[in-house]
PDB file of N, CA and C in Angstrom:
ATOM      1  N   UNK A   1     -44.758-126.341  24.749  1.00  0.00           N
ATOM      2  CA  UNK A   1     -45.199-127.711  24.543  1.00  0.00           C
ATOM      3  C   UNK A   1     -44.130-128.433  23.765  1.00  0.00           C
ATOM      4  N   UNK A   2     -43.261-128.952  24.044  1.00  0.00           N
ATOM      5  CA  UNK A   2     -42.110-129.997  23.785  1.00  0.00           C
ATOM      6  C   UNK A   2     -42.071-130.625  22.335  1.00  0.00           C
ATOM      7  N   UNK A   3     -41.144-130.242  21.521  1.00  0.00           N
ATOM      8  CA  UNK A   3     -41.473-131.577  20.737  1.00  0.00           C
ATOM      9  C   UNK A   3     -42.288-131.779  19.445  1.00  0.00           C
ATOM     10  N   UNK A   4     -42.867-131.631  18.919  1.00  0.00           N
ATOM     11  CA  UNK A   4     -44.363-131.707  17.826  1.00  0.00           C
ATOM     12  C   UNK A   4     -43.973-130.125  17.136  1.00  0.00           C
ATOM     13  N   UNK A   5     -43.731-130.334  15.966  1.00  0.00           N
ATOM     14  CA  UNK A   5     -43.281-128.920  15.231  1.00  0.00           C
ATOM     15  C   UNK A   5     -44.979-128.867  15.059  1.00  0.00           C
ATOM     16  N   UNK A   6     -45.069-127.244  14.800  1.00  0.00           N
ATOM     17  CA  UNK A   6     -46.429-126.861  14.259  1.00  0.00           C
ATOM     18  C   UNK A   6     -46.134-126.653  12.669  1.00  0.00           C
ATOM     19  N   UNK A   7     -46.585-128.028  12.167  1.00  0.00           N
ATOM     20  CA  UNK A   7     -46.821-128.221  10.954  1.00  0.00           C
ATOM     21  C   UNK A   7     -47.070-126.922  10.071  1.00  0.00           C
ATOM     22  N   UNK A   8     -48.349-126.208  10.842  1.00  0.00           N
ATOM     23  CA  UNK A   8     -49.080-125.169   9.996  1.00  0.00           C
ATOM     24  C   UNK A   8     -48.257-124.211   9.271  1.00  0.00           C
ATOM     25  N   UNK A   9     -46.913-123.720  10.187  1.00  0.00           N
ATOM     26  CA  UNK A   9     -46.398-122.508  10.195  1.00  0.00           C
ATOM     27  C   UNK A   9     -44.651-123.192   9.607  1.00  0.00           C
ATOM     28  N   UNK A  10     -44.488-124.278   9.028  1.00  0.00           N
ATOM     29  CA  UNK A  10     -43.358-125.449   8.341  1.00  0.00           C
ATOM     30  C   UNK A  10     -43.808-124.985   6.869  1.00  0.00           C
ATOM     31  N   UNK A  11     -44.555-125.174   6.540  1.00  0.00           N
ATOM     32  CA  UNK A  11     -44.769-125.117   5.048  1.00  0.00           C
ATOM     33  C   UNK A  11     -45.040-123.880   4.122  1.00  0.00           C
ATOM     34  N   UNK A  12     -44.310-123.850   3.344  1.00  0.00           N
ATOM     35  CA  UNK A  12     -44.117-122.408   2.522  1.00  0.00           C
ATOM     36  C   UNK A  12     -45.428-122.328   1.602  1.00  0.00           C
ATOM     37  N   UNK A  13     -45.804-121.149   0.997  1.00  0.00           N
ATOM     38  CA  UNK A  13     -46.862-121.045  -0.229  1.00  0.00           C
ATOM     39  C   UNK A  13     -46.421-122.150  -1.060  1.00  0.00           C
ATOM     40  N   UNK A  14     -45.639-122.000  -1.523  1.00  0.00           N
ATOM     41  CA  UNK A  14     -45.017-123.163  -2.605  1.00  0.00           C
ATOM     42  C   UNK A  14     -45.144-124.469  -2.565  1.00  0.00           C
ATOM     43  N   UNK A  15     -45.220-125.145  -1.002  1.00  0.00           N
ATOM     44  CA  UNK A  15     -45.173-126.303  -0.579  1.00  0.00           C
ATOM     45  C   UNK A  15     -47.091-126.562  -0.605  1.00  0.00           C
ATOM     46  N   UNK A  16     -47.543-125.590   0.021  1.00  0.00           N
ATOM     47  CA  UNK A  16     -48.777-125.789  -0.219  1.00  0.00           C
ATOM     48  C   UNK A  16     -49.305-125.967  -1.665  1.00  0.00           C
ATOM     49  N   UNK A  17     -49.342-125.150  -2.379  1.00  0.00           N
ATOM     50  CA  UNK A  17     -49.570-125.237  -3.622  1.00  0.00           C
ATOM     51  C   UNK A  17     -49.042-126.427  -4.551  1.00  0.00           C
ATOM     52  N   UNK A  18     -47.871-126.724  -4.467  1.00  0.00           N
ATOM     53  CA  UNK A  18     -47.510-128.216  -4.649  1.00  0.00           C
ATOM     54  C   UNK A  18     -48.417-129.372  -4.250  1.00  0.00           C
ATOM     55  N   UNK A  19     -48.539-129.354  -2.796  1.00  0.00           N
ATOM     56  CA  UNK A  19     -49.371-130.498  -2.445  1.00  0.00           C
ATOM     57  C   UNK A  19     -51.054-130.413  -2.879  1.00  0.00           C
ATOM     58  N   UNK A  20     -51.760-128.926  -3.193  1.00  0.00           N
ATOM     59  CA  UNK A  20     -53.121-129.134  -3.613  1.00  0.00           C
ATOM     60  C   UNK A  20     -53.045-129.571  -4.764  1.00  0.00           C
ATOM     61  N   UNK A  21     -51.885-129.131  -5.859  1.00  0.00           N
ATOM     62  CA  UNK A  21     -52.041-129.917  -6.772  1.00  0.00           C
ATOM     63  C   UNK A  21     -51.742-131.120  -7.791  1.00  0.00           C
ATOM     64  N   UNK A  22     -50.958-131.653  -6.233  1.00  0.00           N
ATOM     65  CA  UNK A  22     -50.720-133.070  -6.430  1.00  0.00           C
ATOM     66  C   UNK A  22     -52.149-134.028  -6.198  1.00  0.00           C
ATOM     67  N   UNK A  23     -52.635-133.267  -5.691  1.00  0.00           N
ATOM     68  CA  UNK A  23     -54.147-133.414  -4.759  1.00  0.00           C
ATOM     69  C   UNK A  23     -54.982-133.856  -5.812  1.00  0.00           C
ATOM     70  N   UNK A  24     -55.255-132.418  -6.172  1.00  0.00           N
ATOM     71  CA  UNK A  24     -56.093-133.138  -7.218  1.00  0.00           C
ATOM     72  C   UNK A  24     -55.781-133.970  -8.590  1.00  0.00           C
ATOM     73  N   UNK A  25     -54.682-133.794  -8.993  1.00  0.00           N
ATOM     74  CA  UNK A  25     -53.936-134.609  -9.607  1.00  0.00           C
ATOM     75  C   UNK A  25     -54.715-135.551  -9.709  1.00  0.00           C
ATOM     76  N   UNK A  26     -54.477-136.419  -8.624  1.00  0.00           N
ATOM     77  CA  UNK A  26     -54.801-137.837  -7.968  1.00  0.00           C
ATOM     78  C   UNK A  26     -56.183-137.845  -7.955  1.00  0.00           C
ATOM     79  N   UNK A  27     -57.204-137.076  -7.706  1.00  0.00           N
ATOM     80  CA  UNK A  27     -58.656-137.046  -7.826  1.00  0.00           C
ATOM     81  C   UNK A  27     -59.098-136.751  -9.424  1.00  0.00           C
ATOM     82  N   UNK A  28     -58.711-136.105 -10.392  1.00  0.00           N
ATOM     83  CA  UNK A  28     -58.866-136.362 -11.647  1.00  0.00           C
ATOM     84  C   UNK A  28     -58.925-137.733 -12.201  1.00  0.00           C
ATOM     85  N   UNK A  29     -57.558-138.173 -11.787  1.00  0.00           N
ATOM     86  CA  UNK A  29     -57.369-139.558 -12.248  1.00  0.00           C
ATOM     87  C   UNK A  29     -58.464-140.318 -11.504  1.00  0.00           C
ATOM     88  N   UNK A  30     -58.996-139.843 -10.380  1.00  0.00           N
ATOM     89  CA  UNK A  30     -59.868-141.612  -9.964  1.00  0.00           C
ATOM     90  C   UNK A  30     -61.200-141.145 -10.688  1.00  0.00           C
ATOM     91  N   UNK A  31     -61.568-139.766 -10.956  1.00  0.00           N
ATOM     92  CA  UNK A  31     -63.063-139.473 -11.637  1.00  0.00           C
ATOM     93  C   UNK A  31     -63.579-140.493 -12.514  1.00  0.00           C
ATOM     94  N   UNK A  32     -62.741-140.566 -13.693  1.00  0.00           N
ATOM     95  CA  UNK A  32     -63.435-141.317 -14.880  1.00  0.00           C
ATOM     96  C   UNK A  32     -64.068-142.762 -14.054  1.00  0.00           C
ATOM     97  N   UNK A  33     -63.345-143.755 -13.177  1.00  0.00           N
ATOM     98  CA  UNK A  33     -63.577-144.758 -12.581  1.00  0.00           C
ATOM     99  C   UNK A  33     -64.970-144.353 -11.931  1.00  0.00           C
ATOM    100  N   UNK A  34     -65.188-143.486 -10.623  1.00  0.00           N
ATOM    101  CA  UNK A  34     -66.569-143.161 -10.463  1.00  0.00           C
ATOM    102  C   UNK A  34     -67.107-142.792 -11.585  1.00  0.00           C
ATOM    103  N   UNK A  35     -66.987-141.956 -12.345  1.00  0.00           N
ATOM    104  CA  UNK A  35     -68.056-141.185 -13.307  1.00  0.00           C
ATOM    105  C   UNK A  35     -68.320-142.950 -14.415  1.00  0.00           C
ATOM    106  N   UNK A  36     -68.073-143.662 -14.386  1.00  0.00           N
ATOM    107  CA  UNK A  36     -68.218-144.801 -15.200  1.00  0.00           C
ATOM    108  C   UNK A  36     -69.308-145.361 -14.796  1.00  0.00           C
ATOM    109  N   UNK A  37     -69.703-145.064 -13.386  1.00  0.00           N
ATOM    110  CA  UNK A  37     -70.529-145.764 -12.797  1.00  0.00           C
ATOM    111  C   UNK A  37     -71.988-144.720 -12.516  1.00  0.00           C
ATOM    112  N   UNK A  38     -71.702-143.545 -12.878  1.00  0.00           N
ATOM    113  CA  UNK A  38     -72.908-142.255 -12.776  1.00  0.00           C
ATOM    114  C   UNK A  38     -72.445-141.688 -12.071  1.00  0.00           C
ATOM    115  N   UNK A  39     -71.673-141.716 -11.290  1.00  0.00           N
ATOM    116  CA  UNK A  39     -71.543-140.634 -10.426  1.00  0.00           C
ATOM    117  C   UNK A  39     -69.802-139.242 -10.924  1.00  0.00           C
ATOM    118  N   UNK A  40     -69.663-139.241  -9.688  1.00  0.00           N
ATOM    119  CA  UNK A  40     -68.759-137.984  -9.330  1.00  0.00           C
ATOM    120  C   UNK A  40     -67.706-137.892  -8.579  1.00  0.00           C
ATOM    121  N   UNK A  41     -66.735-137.646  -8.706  1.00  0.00           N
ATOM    122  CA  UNK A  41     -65.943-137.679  -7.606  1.00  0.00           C
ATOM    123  C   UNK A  41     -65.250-135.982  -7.836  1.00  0.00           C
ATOM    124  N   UNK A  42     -66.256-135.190  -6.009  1.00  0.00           N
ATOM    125  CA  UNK A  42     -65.773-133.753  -6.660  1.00  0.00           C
ATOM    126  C   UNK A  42     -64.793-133.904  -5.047  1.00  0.00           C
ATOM    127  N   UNK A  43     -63.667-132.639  -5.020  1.00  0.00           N
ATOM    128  CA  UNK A  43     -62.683-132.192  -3.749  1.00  0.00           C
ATOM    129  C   UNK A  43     -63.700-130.985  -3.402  1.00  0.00           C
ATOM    130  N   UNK A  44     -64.298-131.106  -2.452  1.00  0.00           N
ATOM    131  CA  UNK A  44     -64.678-130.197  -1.206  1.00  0.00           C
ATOM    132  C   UNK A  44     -63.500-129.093  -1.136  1.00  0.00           C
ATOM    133  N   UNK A  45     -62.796-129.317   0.221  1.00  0.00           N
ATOM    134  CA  UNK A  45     -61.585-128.930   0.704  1.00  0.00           C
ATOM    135  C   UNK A  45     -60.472-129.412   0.829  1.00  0.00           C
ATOM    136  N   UNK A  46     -59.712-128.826   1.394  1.00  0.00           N
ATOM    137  CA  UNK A  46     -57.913-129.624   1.723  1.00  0.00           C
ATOM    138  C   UNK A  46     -57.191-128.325   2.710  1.00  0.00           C
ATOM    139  N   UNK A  47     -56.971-128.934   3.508  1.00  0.00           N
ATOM    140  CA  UNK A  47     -55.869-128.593   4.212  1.00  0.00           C
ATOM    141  C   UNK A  47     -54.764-128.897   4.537  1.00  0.00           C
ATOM    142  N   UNK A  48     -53.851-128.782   3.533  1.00  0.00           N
ATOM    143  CA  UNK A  48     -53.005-129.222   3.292  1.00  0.00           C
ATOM    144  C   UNK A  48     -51.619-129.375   4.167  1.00  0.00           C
ATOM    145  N   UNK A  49     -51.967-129.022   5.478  1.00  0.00           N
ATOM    146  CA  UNK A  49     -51.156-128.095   6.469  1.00  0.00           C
ATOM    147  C   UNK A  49     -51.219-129.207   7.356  1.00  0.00           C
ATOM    148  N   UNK A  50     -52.855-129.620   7.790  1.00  0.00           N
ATOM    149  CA  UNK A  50     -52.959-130.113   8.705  1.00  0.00           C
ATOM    150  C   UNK A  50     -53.338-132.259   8.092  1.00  0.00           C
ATOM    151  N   UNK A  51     -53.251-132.121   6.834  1.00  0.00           N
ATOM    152  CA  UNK A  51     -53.442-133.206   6.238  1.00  0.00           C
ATOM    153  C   UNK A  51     -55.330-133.546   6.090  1.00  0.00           C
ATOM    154  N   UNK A  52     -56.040-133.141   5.784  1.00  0.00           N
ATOM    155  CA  UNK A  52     -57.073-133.130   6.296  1.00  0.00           C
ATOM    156  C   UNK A  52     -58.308-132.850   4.350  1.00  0.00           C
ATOM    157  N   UNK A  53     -58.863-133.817   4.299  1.00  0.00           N
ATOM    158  CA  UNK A  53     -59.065-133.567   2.713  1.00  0.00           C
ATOM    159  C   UNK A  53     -60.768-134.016   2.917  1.00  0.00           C
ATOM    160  N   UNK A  54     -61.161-133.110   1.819  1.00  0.00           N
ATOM    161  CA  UNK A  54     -62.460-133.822   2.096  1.00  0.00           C
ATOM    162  C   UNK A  54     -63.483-133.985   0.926  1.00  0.00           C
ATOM    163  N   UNK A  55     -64.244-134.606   0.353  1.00  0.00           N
ATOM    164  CA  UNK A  55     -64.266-134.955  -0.811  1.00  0.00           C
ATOM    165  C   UNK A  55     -65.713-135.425  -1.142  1.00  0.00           C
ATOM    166  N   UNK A  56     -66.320-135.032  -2.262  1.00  0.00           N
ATOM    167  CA  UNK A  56     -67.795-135.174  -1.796  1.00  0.00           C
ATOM    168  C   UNK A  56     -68.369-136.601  -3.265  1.00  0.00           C
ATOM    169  N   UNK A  57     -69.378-137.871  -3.298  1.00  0.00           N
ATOM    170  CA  UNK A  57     -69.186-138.572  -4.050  1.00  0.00           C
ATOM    171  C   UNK A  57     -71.468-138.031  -4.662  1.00  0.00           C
ATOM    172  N   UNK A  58     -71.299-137.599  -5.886  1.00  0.00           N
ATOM    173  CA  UNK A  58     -72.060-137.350  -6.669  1.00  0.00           C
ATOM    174  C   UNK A  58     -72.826-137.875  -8.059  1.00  0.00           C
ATOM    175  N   UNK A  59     -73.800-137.717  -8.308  1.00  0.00           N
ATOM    176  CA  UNK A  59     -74.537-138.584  -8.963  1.00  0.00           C
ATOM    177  C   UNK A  59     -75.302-139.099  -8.637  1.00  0.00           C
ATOM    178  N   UNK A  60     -75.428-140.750  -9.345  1.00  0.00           N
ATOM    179  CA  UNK A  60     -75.711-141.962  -9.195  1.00  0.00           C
ATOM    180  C   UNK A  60     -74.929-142.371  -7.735  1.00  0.00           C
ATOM    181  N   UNK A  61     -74.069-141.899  -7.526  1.00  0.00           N
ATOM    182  CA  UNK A  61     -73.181-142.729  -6.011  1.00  0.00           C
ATOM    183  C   UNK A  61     -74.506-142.169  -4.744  1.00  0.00           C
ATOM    184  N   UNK A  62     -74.931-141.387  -5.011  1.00  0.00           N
ATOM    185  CA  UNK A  62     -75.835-140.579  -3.618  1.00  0.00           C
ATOM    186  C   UNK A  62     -77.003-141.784  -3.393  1.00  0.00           C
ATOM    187  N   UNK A  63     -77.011-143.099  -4.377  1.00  0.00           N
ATOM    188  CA  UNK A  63     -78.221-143.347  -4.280  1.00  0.00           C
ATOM    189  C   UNK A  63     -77.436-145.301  -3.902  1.00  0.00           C
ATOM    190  N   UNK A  64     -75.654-145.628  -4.207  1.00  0.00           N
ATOM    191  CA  UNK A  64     -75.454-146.145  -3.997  1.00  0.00           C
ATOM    192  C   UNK A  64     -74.903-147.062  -3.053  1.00  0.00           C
ATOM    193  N   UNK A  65     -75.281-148.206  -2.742  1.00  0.00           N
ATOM    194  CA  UNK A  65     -75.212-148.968  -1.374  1.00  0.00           C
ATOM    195  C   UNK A  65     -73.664-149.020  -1.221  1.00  0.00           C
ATOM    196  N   UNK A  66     -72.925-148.923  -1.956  1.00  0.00           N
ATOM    197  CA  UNK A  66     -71.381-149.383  -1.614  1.00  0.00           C
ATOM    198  C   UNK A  66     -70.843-147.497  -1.500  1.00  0.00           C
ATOM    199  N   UNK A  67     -71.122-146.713  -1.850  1.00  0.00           N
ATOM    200  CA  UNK A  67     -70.621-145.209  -1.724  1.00  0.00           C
ATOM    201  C   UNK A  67     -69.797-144.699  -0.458  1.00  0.00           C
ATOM    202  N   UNK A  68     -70.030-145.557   0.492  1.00  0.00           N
ATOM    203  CA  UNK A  68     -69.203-145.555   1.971  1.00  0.00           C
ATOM    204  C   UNK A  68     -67.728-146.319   2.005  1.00  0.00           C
ATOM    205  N   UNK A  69     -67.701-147.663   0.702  1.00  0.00           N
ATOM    206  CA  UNK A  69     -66.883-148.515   0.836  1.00  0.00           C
ATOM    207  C   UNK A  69     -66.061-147.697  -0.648  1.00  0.00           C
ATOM    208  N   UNK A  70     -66.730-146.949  -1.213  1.00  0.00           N
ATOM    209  CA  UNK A  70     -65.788-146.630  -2.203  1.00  0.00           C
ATOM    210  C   UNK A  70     -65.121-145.148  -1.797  1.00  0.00           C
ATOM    211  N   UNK A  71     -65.876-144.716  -0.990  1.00  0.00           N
ATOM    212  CA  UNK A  71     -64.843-143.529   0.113  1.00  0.00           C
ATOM    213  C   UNK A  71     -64.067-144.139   0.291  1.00  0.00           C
ATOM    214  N   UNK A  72     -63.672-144.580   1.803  1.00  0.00           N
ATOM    215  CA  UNK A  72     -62.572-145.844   2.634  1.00  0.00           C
ATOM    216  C   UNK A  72     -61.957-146.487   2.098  1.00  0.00           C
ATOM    217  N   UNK A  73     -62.501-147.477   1.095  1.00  0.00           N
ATOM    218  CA  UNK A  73     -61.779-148.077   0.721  1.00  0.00           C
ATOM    219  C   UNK A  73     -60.904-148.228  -0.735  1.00  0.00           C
ATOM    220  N   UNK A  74     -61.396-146.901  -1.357  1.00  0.00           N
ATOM    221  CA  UNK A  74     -60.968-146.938  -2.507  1.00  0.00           C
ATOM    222  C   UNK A  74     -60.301-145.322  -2.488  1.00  0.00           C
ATOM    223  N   UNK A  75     -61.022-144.275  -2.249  1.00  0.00           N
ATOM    224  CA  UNK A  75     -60.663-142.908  -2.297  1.00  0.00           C
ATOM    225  C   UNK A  75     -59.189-142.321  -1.183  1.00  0.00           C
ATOM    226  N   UNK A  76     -60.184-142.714  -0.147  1.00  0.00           N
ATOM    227  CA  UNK A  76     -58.495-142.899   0.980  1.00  0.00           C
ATOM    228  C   UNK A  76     -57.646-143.451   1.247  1.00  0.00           C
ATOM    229  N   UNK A  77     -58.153-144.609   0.763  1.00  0.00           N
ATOM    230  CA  UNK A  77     -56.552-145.385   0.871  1.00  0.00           C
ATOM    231  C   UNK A  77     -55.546-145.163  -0.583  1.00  0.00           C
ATOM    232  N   UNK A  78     -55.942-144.479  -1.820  1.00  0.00           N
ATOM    233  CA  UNK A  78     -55.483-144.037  -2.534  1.00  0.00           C
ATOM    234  C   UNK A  78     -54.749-142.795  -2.212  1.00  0.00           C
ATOM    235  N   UNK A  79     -55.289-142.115  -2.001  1.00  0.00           N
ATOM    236  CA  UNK A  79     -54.721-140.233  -1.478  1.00  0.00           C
ATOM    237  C   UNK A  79     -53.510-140.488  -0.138  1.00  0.00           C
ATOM    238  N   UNK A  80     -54.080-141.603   0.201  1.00  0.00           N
ATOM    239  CA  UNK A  80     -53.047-141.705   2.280  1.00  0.00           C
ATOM    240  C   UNK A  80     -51.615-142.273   1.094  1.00  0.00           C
ATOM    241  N   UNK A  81     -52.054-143.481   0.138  1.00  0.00           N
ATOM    242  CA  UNK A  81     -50.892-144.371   0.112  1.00  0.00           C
ATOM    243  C   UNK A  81     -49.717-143.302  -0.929  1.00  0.00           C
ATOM    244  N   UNK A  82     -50.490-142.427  -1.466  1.00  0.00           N
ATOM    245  CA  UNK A  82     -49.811-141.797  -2.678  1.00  0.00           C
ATOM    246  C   UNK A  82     -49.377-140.194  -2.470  1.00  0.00           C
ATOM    247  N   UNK A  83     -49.950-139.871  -0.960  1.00  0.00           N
ATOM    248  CA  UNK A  83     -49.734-138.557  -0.600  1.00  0.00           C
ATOM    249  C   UNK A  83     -49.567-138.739   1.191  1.00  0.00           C
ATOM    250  N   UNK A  84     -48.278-138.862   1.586  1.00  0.00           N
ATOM    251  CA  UNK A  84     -47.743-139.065   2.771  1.00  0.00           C
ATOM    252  C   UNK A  84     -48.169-138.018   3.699  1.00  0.00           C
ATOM    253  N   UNK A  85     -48.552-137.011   3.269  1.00  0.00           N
ATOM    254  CA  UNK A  85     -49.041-135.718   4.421  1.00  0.00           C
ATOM    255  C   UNK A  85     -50.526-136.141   4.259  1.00  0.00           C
ATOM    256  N   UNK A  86     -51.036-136.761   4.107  1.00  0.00           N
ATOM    257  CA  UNK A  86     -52.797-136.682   4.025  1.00  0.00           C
ATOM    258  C   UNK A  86     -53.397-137.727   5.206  1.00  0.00           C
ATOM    259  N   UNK A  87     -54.150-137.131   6.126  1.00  0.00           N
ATOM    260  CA  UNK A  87     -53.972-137.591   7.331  1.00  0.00           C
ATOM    261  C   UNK A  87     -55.317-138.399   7.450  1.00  0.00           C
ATOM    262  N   UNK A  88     -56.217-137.563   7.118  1.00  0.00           N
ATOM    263  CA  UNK A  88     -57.956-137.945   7.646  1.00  0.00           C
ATOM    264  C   UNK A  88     -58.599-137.631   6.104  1.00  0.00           C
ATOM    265  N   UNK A  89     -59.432-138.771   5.453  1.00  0.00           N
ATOM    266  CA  UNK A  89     -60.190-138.085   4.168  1.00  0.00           C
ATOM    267  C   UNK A  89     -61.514-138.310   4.672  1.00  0.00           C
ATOM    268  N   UNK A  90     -62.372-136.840   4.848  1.00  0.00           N
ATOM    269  CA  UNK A  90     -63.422-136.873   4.941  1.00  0.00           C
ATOM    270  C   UNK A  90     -64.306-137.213   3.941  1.00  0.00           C
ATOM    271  N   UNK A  91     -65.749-137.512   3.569  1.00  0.00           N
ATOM    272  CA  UNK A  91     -66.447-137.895   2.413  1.00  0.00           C
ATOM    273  C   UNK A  91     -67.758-137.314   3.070  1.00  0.00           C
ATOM    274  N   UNK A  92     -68.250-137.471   1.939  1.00  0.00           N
ATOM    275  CA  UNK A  92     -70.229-136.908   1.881  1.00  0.00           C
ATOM    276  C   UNK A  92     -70.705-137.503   0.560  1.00  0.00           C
ATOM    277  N   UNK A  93     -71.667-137.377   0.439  1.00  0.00           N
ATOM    278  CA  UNK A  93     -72.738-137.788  -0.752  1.00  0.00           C
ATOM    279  C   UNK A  93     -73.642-136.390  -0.879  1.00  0.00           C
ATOM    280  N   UNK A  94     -73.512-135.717  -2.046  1.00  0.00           N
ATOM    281  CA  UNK A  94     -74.825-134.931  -2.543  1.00  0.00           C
ATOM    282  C   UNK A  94     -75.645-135.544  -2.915  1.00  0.00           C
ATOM    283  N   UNK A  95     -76.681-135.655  -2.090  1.00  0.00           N
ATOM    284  CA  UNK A  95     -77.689-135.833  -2.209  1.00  0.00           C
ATOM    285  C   UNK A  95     -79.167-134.748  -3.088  1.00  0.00           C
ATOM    286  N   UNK A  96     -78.361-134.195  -3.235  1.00  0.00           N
ATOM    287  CA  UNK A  96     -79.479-133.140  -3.847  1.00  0.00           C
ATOM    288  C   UNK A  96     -80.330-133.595  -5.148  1.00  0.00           C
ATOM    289  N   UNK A  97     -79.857-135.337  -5.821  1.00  0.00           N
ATOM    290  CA  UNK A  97     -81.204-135.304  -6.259  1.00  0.00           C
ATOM    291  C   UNK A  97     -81.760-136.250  -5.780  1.00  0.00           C
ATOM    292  N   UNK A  98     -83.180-136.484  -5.952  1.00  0.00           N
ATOM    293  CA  UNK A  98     -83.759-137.555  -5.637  1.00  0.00           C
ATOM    294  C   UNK A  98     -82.945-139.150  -5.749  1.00  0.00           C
ATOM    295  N   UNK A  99     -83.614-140.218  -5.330  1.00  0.00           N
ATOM    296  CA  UNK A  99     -83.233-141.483  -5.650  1.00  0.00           C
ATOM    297  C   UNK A  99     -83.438-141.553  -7.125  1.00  0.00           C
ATOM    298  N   UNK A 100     -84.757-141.509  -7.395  1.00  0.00           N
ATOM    299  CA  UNK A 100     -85.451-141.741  -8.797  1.00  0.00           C
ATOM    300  C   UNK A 100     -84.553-141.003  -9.957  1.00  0.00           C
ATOM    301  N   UNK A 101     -84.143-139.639  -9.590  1.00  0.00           N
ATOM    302  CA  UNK A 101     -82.809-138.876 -10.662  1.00  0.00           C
ATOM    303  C   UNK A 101     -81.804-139.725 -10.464  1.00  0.00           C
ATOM    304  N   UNK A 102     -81.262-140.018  -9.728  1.00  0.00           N
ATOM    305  CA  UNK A 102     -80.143-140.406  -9.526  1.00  0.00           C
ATOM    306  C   UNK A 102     -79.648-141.134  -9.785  1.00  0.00           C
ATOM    307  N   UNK A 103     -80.917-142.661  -9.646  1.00  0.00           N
ATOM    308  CA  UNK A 103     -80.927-143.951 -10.346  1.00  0.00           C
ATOM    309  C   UNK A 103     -80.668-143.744 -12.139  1.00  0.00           C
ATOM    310  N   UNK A 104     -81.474-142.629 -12.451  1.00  0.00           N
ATOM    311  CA  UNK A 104     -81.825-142.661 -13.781  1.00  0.00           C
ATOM    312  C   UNK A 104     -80.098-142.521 -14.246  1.00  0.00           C
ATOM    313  N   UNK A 105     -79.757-141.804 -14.080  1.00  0.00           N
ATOM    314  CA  UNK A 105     -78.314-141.182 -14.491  1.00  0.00           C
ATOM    315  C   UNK A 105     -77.763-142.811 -14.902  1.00  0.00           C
ATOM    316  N   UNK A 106     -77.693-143.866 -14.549  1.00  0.00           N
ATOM    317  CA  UNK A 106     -77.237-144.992 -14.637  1.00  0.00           C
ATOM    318  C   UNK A 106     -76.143-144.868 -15.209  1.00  0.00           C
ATOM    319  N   UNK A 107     -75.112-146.455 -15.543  1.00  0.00           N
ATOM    320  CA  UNK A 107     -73.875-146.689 -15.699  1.00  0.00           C
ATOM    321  C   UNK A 107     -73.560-145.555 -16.447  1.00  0.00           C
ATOM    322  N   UNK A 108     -72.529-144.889 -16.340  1.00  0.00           N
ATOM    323  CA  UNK A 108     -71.782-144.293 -17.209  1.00  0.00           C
ATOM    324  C   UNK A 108     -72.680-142.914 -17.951  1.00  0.00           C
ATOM    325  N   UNK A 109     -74.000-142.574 -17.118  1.00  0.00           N
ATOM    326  CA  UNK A 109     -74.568-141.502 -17.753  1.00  0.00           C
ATOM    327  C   UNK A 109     -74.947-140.145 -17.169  1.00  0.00           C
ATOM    328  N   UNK A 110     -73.993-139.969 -16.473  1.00  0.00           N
ATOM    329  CA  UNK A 110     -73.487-138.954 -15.612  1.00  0.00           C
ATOM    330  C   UNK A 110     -72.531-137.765 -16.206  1.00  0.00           C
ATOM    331  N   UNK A 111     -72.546-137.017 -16.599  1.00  0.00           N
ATOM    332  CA  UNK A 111     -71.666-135.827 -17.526  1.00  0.00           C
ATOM    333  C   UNK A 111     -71.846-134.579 -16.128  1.00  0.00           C
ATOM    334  N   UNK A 112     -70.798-134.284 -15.420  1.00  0.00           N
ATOM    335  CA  UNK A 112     -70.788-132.933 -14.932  1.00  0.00           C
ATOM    336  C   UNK A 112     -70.889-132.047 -15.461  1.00  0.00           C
ATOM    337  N   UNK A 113     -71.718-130.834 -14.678  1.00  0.00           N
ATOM    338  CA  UNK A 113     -71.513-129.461 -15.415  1.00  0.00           C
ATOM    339  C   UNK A 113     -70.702-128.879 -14.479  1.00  0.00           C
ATOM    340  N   UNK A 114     -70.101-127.496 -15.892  1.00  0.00           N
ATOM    341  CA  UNK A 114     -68.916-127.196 -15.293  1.00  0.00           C
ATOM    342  C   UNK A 114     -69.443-125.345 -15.457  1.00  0.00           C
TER     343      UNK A 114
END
């Protein structure tokens, strides 16, 4: 098949490991901004090979109307503009608590456990 290097089998341990933790790097830094608001901003996965990241938004966000626009438009276009191999950022919402928990957590009262 002509042409198109296979990415997968280009990149050394080293290169990988570089890029996950440039990765999250960049997802530390946007936490405090979600967590200000109740929620979470946790990394799922990464494939760092194939550009492919995926990222889950927790808390208070599971219960919020904009949580789709702060994926898209805030989470990925951050990671695409600041990490040139990052191709597709997937997102989700844990939902695992209710609305009524979730609400409660309000501005800024969200503390992860670790």
């Amino acid at each position: 098949m002509g042409g198109v290097p296979d990415i997968e089998t280009e990149l050394s341990d080293a290169e990988r490991a570089d890029r996950l933790s440039k990765l999250q790097g960049i997802i530390d830094l946007m936490r405090p901004a979600v967590q200000a608001d109740g929620g979470d901003l946790v990394l799922v996965r990464a494939d760092v090979a194939a550009g492919v990241v995926e990222v889950q938004l927790q808390g208070a966000c599971s219960s919020c109307a904009v949580s789709s626009a702060t994926l898209s438009g805030g989470v990925e276009r951050i990671l695409r503009e600041r990490l040139s191999w990052v191709t597709e950022v997937v997102g989700g919402l844990d939902d695992s608590l209710s609305l009524d928990e979730s609400s409660s957590l309000g501005s800024g009262g969200y503390v992860p456990n670790f």
